[in-house]
N, C-alpha and C. Protein backbone atom coordinates (compact mmCIF):
# COMPACT_ATOMS: atom_id res chain seq x y z
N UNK A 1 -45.48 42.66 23.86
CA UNK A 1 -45.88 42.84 25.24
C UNK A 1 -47.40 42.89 25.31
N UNK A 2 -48.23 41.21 25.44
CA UNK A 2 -49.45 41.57 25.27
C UNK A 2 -49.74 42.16 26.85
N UNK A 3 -51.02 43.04 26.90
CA UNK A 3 -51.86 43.43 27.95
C UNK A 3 -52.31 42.43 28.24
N UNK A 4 -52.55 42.22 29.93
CA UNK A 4 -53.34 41.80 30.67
C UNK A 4 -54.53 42.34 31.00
N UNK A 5 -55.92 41.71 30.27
CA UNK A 5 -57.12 42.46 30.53
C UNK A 5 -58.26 42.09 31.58
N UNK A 6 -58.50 42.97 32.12
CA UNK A 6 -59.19 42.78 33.20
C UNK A 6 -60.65 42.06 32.93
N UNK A 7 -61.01 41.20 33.47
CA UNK A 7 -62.43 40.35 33.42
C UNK A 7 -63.71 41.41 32.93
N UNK A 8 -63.55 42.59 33.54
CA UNK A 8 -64.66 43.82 33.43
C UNK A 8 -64.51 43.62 31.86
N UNK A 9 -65.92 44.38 31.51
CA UNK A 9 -65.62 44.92 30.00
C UNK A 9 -64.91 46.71 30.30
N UNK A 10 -64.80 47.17 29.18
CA UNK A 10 -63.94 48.47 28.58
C UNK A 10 -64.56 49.27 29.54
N UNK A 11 -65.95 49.66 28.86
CA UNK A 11 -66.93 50.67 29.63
C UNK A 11 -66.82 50.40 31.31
N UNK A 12 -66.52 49.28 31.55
CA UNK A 12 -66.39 49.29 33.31
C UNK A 12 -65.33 49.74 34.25
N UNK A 13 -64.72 49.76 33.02
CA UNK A 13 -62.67 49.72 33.88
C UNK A 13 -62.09 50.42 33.42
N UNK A 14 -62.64 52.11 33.32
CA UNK A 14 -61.80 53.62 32.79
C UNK A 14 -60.83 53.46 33.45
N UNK A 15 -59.89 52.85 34.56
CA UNK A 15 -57.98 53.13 34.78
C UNK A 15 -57.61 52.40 33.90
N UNK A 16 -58.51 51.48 33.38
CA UNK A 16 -57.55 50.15 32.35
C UNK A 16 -57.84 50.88 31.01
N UNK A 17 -58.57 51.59 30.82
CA UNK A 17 -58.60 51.95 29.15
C UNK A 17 -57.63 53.58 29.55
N UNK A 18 -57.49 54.34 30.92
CA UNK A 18 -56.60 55.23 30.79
C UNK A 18 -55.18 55.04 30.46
N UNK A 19 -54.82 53.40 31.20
CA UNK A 19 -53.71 53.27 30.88
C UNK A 19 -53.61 52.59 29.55
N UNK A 20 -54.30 51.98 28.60
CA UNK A 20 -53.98 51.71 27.51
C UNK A 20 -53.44 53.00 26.49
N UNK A 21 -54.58 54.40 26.63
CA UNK A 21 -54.77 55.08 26.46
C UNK A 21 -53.24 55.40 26.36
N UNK A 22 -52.33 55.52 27.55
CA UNK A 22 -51.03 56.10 27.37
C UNK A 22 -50.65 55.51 26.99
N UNK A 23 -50.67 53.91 27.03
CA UNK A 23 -49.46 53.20 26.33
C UNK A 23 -49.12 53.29 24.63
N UNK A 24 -50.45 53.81 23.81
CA UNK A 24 -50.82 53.96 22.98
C UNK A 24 -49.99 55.23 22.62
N UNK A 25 -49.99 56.65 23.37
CA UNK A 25 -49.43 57.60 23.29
C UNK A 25 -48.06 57.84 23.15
N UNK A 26 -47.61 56.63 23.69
CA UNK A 26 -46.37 57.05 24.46
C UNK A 26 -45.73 55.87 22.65
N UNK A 27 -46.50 55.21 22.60
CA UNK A 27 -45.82 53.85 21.33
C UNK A 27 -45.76 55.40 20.32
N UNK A 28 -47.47 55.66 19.80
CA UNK A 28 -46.81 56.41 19.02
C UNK A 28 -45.77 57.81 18.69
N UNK A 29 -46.20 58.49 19.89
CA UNK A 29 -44.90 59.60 19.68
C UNK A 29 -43.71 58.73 19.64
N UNK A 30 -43.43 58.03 20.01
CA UNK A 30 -42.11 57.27 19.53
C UNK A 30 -41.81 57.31 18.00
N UNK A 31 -43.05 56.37 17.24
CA UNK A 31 -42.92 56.38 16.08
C UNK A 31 -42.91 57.47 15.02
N UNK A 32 -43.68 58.76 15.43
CA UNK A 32 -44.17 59.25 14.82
C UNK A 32 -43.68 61.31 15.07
N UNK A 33 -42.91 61.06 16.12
CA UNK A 33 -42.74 62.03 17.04
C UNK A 33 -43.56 62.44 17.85
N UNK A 34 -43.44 64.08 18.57
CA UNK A 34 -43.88 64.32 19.33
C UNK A 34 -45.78 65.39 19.39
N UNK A 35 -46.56 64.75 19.89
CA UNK A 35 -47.69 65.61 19.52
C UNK A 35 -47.98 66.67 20.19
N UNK A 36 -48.64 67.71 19.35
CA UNK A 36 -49.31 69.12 19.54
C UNK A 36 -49.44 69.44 20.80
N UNK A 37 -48.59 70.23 21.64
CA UNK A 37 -48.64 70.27 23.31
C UNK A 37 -49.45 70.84 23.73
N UNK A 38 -50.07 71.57 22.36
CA UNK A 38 -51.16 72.63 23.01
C UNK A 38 -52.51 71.80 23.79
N UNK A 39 -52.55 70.66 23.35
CA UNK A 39 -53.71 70.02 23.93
C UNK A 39 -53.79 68.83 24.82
N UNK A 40 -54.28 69.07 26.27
CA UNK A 40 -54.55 67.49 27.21
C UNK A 40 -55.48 66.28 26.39
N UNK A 41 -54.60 65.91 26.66
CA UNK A 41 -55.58 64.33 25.98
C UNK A 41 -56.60 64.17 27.44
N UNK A 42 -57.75 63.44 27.02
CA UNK A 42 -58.42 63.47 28.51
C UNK A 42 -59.10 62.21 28.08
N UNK A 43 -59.59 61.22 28.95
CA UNK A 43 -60.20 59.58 29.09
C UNK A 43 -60.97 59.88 27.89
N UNK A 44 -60.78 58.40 27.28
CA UNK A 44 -61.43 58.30 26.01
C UNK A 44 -63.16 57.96 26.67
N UNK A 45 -63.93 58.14 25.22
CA UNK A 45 -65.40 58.00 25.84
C UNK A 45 -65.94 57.05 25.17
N UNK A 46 -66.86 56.58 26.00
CA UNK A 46 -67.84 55.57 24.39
C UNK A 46 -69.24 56.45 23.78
N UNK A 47 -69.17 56.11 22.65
CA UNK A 47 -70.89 56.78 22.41
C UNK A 47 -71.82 55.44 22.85
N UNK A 48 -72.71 56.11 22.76
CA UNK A 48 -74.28 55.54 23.29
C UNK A 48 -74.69 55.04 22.47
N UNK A 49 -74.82 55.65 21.23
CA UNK A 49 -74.99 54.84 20.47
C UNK A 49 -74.84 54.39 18.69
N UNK A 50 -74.78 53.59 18.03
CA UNK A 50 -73.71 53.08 16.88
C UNK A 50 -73.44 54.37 16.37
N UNK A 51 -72.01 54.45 15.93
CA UNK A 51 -71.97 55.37 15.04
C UNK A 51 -70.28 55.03 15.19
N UNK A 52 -69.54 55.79 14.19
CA UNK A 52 -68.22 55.93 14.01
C UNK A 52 -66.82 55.74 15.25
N UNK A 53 -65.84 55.54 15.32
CA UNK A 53 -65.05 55.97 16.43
C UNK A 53 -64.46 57.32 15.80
N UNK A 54 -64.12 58.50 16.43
CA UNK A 54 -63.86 59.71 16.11
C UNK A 54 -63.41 60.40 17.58
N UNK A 55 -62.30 61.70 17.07
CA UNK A 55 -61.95 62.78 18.08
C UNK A 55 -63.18 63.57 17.97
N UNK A 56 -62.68 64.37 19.24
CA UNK A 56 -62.89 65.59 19.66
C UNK A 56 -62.35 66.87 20.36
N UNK A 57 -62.54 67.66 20.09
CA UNK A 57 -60.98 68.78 20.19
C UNK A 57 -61.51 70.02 21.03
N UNK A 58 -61.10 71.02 21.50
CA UNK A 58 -62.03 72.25 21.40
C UNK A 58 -60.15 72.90 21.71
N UNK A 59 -60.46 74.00 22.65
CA UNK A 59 -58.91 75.01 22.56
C UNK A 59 -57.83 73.99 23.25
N UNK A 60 -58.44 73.37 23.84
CA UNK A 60 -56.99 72.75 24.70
C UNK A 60 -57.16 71.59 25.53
N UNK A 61 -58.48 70.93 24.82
CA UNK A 61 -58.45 69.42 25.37
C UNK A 61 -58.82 68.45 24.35
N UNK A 62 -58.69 67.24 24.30
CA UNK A 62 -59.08 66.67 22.97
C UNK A 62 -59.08 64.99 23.64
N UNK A 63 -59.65 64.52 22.35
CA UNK A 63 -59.75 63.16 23.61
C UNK A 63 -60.80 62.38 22.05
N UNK A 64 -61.02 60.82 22.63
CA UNK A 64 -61.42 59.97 21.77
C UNK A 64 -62.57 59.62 21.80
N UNK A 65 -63.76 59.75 21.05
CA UNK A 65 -65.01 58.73 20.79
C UNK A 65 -64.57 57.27 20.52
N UNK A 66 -65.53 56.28 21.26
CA UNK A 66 -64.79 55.16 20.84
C UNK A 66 -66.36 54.37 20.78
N UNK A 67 -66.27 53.17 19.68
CA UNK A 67 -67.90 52.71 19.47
C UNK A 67 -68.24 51.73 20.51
N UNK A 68 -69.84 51.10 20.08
CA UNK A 68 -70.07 50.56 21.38
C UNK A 68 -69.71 49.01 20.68
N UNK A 69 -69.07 48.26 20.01
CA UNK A 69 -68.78 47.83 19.62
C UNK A 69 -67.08 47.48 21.43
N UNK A 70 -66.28 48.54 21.25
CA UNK A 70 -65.05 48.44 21.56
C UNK A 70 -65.14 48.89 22.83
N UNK A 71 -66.65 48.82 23.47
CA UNK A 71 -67.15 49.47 24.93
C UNK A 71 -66.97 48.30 25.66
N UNK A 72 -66.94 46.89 24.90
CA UNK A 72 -67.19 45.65 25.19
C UNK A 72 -66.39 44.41 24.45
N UNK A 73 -65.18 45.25 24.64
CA UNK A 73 -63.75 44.06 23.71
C UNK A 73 -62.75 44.42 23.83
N UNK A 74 -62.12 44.13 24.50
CA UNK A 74 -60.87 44.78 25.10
C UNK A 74 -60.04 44.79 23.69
N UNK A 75 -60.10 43.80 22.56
CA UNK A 75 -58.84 43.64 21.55
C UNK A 75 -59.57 44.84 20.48
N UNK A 76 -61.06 45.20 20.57
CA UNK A 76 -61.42 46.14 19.56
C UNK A 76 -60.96 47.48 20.28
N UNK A 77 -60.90 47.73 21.37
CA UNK A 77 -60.78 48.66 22.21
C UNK A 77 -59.41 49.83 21.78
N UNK A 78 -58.53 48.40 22.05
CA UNK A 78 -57.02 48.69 21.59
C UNK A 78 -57.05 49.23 19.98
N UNK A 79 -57.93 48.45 18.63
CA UNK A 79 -57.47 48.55 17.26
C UNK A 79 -58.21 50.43 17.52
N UNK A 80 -59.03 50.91 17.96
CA UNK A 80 -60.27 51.94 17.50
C UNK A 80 -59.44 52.82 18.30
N UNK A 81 -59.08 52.75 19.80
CA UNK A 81 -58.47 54.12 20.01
C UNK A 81 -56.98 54.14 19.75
N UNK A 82 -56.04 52.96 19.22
CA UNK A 82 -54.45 53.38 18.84
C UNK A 82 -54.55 54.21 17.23
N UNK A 83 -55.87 53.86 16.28
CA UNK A 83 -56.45 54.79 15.41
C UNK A 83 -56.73 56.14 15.44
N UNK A 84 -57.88 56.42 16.41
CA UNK A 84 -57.74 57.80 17.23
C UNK A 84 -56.72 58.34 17.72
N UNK A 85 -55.90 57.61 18.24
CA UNK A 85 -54.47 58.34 18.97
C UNK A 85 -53.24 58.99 18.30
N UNK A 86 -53.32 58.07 16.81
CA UNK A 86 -52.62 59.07 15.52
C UNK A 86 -53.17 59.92 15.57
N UNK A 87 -54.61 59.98 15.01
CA UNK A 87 -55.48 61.64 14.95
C UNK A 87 -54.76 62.64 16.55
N UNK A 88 -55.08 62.30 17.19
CA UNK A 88 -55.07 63.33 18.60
C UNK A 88 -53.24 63.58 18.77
N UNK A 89 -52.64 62.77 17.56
CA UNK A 89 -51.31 63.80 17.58
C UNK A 89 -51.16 65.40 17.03
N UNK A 90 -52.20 65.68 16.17
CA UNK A 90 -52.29 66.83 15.76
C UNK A 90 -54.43 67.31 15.72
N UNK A 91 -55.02 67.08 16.63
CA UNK A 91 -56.11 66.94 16.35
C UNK A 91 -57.07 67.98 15.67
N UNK A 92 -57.65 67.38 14.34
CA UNK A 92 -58.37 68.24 13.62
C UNK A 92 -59.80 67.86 13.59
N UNK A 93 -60.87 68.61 13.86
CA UNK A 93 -61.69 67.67 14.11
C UNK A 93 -62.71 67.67 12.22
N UNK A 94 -63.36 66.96 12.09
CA UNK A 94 -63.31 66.39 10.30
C UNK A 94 -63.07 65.39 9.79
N UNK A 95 -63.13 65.73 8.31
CA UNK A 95 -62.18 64.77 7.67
C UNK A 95 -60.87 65.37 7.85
N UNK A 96 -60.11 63.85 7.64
CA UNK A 96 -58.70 64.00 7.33
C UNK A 96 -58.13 63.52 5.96
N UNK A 97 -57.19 63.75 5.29
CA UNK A 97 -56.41 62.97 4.44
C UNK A 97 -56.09 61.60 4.58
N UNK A 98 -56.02 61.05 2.82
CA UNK A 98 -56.11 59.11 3.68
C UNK A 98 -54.69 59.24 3.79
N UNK A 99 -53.34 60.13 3.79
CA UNK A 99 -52.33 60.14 4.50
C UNK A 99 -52.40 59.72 5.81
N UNK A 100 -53.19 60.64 6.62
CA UNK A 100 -52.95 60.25 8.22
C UNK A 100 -54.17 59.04 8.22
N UNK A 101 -55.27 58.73 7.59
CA UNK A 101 -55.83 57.86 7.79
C UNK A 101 -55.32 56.35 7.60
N UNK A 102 -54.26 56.37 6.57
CA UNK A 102 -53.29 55.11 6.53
C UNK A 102 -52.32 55.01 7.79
N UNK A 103 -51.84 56.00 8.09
CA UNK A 103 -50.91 55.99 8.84
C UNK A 103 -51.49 55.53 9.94
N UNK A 104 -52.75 56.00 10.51
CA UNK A 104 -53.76 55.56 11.55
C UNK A 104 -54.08 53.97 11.91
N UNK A 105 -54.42 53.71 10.44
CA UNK A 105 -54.76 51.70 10.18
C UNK A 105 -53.64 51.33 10.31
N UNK A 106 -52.52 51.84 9.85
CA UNK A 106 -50.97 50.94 9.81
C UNK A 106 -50.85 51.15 11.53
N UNK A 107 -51.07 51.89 12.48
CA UNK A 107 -50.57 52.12 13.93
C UNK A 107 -51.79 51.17 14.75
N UNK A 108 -53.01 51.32 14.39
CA UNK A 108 -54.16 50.14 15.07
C UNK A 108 -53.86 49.00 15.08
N UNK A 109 -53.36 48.61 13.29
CA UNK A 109 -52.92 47.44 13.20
C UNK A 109 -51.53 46.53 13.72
N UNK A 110 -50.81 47.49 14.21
CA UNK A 110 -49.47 46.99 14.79
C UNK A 110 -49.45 46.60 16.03
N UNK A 111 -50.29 48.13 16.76
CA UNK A 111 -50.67 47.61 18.59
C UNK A 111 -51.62 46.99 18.79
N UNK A 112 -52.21 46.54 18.20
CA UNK A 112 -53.51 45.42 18.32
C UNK A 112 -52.76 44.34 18.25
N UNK A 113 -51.61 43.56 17.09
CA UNK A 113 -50.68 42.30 17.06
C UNK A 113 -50.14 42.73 18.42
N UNK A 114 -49.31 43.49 18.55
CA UNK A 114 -48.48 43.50 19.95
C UNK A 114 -49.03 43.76 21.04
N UNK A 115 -50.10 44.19 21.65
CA UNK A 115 -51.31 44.32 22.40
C UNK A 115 -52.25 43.52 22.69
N UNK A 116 -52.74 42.49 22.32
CA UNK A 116 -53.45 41.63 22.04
C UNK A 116 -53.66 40.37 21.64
N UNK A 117 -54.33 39.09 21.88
CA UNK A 117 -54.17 38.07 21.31
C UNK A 117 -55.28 38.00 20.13
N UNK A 118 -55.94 39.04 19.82
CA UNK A 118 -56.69 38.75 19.22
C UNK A 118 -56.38 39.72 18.01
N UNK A 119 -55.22 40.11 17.10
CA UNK A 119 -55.49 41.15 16.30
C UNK A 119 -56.50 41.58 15.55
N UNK A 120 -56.67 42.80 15.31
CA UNK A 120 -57.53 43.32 14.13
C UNK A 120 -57.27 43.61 13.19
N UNK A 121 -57.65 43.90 11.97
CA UNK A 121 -57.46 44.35 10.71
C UNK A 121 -58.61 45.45 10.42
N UNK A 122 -58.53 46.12 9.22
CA UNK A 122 -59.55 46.67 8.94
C UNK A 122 -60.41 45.90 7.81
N UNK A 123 -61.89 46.36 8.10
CA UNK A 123 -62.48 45.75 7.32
C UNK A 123 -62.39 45.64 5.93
N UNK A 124 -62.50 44.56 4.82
CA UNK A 124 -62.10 44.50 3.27
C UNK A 124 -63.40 45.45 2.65
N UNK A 125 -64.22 45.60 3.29
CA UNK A 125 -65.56 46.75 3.26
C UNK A 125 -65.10 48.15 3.23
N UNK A 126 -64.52 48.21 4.31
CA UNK A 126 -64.05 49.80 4.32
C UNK A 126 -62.93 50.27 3.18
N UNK A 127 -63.09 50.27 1.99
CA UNK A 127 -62.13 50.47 1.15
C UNK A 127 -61.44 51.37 1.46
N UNK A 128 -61.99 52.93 1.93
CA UNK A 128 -61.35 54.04 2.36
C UNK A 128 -59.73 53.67 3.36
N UNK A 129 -60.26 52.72 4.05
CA UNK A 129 -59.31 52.59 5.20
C UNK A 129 -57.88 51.53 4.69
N UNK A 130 -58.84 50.57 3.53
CA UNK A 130 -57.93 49.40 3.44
C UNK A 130 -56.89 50.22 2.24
N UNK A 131 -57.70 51.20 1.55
CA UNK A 131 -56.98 51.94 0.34
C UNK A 131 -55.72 52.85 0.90
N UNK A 132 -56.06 53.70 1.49
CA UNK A 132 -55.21 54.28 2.28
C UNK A 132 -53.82 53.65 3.36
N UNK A 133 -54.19 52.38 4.19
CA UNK A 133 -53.38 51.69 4.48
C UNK A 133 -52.31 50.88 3.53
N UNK A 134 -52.81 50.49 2.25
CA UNK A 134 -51.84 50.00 1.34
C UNK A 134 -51.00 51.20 1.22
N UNK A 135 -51.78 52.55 0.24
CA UNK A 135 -50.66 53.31 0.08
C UNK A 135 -49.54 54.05 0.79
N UNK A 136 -50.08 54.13 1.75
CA UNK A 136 -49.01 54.33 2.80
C UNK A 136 -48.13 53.31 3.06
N UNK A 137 -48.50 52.48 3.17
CA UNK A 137 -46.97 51.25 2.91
C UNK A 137 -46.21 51.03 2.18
N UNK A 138 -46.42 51.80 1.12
CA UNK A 138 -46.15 51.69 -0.43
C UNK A 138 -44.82 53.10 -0.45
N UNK A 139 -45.30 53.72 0.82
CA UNK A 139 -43.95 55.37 0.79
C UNK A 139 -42.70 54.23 0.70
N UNK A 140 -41.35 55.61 0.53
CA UNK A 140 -40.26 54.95 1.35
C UNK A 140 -40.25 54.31 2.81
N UNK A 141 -39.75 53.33 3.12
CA UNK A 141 -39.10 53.34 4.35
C UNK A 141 -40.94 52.53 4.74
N UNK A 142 -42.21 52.96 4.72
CA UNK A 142 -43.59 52.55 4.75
C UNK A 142 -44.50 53.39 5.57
N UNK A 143 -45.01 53.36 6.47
CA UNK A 143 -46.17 54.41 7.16
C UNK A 143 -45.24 55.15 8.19
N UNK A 144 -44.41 54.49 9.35
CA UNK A 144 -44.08 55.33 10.08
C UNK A 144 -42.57 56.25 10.13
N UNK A 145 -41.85 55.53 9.46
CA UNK A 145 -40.82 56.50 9.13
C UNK A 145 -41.52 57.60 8.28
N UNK A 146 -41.79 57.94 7.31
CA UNK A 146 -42.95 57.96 6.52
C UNK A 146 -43.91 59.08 7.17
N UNK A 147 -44.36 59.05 7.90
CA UNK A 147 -45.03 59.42 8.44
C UNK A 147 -44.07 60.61 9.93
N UNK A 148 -43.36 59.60 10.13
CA UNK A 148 -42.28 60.97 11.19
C UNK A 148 -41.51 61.39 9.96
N UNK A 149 -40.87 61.75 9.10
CA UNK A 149 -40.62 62.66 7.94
C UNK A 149 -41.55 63.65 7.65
N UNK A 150 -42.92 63.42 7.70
CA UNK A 150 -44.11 64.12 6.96
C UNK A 150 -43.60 65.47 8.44
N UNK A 151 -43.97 64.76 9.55
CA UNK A 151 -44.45 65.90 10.70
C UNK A 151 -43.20 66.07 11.05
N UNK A 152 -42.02 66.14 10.74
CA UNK A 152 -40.77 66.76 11.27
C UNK A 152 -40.35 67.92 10.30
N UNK A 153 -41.07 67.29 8.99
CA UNK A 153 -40.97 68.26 7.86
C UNK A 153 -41.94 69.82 8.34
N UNK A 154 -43.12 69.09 8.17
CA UNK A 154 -44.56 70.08 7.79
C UNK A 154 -45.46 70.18 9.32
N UNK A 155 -45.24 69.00 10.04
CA UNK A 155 -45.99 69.39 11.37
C UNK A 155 -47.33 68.35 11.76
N UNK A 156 -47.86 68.39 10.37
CA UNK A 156 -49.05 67.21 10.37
C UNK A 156 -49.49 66.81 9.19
N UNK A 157 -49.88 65.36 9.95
CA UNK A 157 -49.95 64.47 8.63
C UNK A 157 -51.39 64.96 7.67
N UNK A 158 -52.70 65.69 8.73
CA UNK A 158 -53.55 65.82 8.22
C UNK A 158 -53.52 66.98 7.70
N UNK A 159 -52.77 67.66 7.50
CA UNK A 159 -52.93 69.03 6.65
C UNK A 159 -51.80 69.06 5.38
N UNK A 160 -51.24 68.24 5.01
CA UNK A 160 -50.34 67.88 4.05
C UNK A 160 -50.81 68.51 2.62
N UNK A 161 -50.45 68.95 1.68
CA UNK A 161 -50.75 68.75 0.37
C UNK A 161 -49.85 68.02 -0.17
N UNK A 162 -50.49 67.71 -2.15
CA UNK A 162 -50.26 66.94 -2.70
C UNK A 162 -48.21 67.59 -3.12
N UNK A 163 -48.11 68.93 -3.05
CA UNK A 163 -46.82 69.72 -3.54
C UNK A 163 -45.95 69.07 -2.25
N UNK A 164 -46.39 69.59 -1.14
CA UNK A 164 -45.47 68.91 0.23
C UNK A 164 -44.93 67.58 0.00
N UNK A 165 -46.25 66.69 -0.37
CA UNK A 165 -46.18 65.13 -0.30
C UNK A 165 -44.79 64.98 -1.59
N UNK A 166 -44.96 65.60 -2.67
CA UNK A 166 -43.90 65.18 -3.88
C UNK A 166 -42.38 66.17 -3.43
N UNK A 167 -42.38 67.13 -2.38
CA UNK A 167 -41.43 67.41 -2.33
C UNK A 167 -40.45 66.17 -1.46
N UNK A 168 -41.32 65.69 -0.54
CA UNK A 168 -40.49 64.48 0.42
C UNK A 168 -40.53 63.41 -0.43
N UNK A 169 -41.43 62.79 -1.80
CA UNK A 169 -41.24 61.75 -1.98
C UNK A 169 -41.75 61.93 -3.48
N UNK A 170 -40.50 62.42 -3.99
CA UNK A 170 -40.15 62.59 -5.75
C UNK A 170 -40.10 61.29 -6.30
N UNK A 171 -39.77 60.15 -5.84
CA UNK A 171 -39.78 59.03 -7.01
C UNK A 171 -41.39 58.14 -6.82
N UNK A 172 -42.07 58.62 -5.71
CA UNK A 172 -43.75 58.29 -5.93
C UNK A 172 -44.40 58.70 -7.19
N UNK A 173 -45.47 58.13 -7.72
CA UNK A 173 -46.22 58.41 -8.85
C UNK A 173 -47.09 59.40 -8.28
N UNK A 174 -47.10 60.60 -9.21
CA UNK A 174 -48.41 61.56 -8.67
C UNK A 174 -49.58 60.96 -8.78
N UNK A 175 -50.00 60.05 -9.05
CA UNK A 175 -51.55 59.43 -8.94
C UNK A 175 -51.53 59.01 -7.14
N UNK A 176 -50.26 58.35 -6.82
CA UNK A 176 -50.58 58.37 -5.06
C UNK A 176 -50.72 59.41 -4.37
N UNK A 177 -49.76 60.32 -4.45
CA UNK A 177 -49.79 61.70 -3.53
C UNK A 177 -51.00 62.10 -3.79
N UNK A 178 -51.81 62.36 -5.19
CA UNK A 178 -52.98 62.85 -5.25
C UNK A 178 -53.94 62.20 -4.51
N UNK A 179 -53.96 60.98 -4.24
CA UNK A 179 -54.69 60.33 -3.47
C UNK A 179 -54.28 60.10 -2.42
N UNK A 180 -53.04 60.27 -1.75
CA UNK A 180 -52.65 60.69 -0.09
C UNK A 180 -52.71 61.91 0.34
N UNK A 181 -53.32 63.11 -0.65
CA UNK A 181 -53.77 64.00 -0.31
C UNK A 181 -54.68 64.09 0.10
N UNK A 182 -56.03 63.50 -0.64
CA UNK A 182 -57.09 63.78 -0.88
C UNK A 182 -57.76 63.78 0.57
N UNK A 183 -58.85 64.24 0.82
CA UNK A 183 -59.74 63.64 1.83
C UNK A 183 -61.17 63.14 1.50
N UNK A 184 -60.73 63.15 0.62
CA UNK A 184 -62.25 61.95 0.26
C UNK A 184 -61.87 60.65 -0.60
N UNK A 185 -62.99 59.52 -0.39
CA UNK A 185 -62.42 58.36 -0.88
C UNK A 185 -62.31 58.42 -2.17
N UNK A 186 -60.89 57.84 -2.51
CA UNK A 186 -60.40 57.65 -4.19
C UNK A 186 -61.42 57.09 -5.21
């Protein structure tokens, strides 16, 4: 079901990035279950200027940084905040584990094909992202079953340890879990 995008760029047309915004929400609690109620998601933002796409959280609102890159591309728009929108199922603000960070690239990368005519991938540069996205494909079943097991089990993907990770998935090699634990790059 690709989107129909409006002529405006991103930064011009906040109802069109609110409603991506849900459609995004609504795909992944499907996949992934249901997220942390304690917090309103609220319109994603762009920064001003280059730097990362990233959350932001405080007691009970949370919501998306998005780059200026995806301020001005409707198909980058879609890969950077369906990324963020895994995070803002349990939002921590930090690093995370390349658990939820795979799980993140595997969910950008799916609604960007089905979202878009233009898919994205992650960059072969960003090893962090491309490393993490393999191993997570690599679980049973792959990122999102996988991933709704983790948080039906434990609650969230980003607070997982390596003991949690081998109790759901005993025939993995501990060299992955140690590194779907980790939060820093392998």
């Amino acid at each position: 079901m690709k989107i129909s995008f409006p002529s405006e760029r991103p930064d011009g047309h906040a109802p069109c990035v609110w409603h991506v915004q849900q459609l995004l929400l609504q795909a992944v609690e499907s996949l992934l279950g249901p997220r942390e109620g304690r917090y309103t998601i609220c319109q994603p933002r762009f920064l001003t200027t280059d730097g990362q796409p990233h959350i932001w959280s405080n007691a009970d609102q949370a919501g998306a940084y998005l780059s200026t890159a995806s301020a001005g591309y409707w198909p980058t728009l879609v890969y950077e905040l369906a990324h963020e929108t895994v995070h803002l199922l349990n939002p921590v603000v930090g690093s995370t584990n390349l658990l939820e960070e795979g799980v993140a690239v595997a969910f950008s990368v799916s609604q960007s094909a089905l979202l878009t005519d233009h898919p994205q991938r992650p960059s072969p540069t960003d090893k962090r992202y491309v490393t993490a996205h393999s191993l997570v494909e690599g679980l049973p079943g792959g990122a999102f079953p996988a991933g709704r097991l983790v948080r039906e089990r434990f609650g969230a993907l980003g607070r997982l340890t390596q003991p949690q990770l081998e109790s759901l998935f005993p025939a993995v090699g501990a060299s992955v879990l140690t590194k779907l634990a980790a939060h820093d790059v392998p």
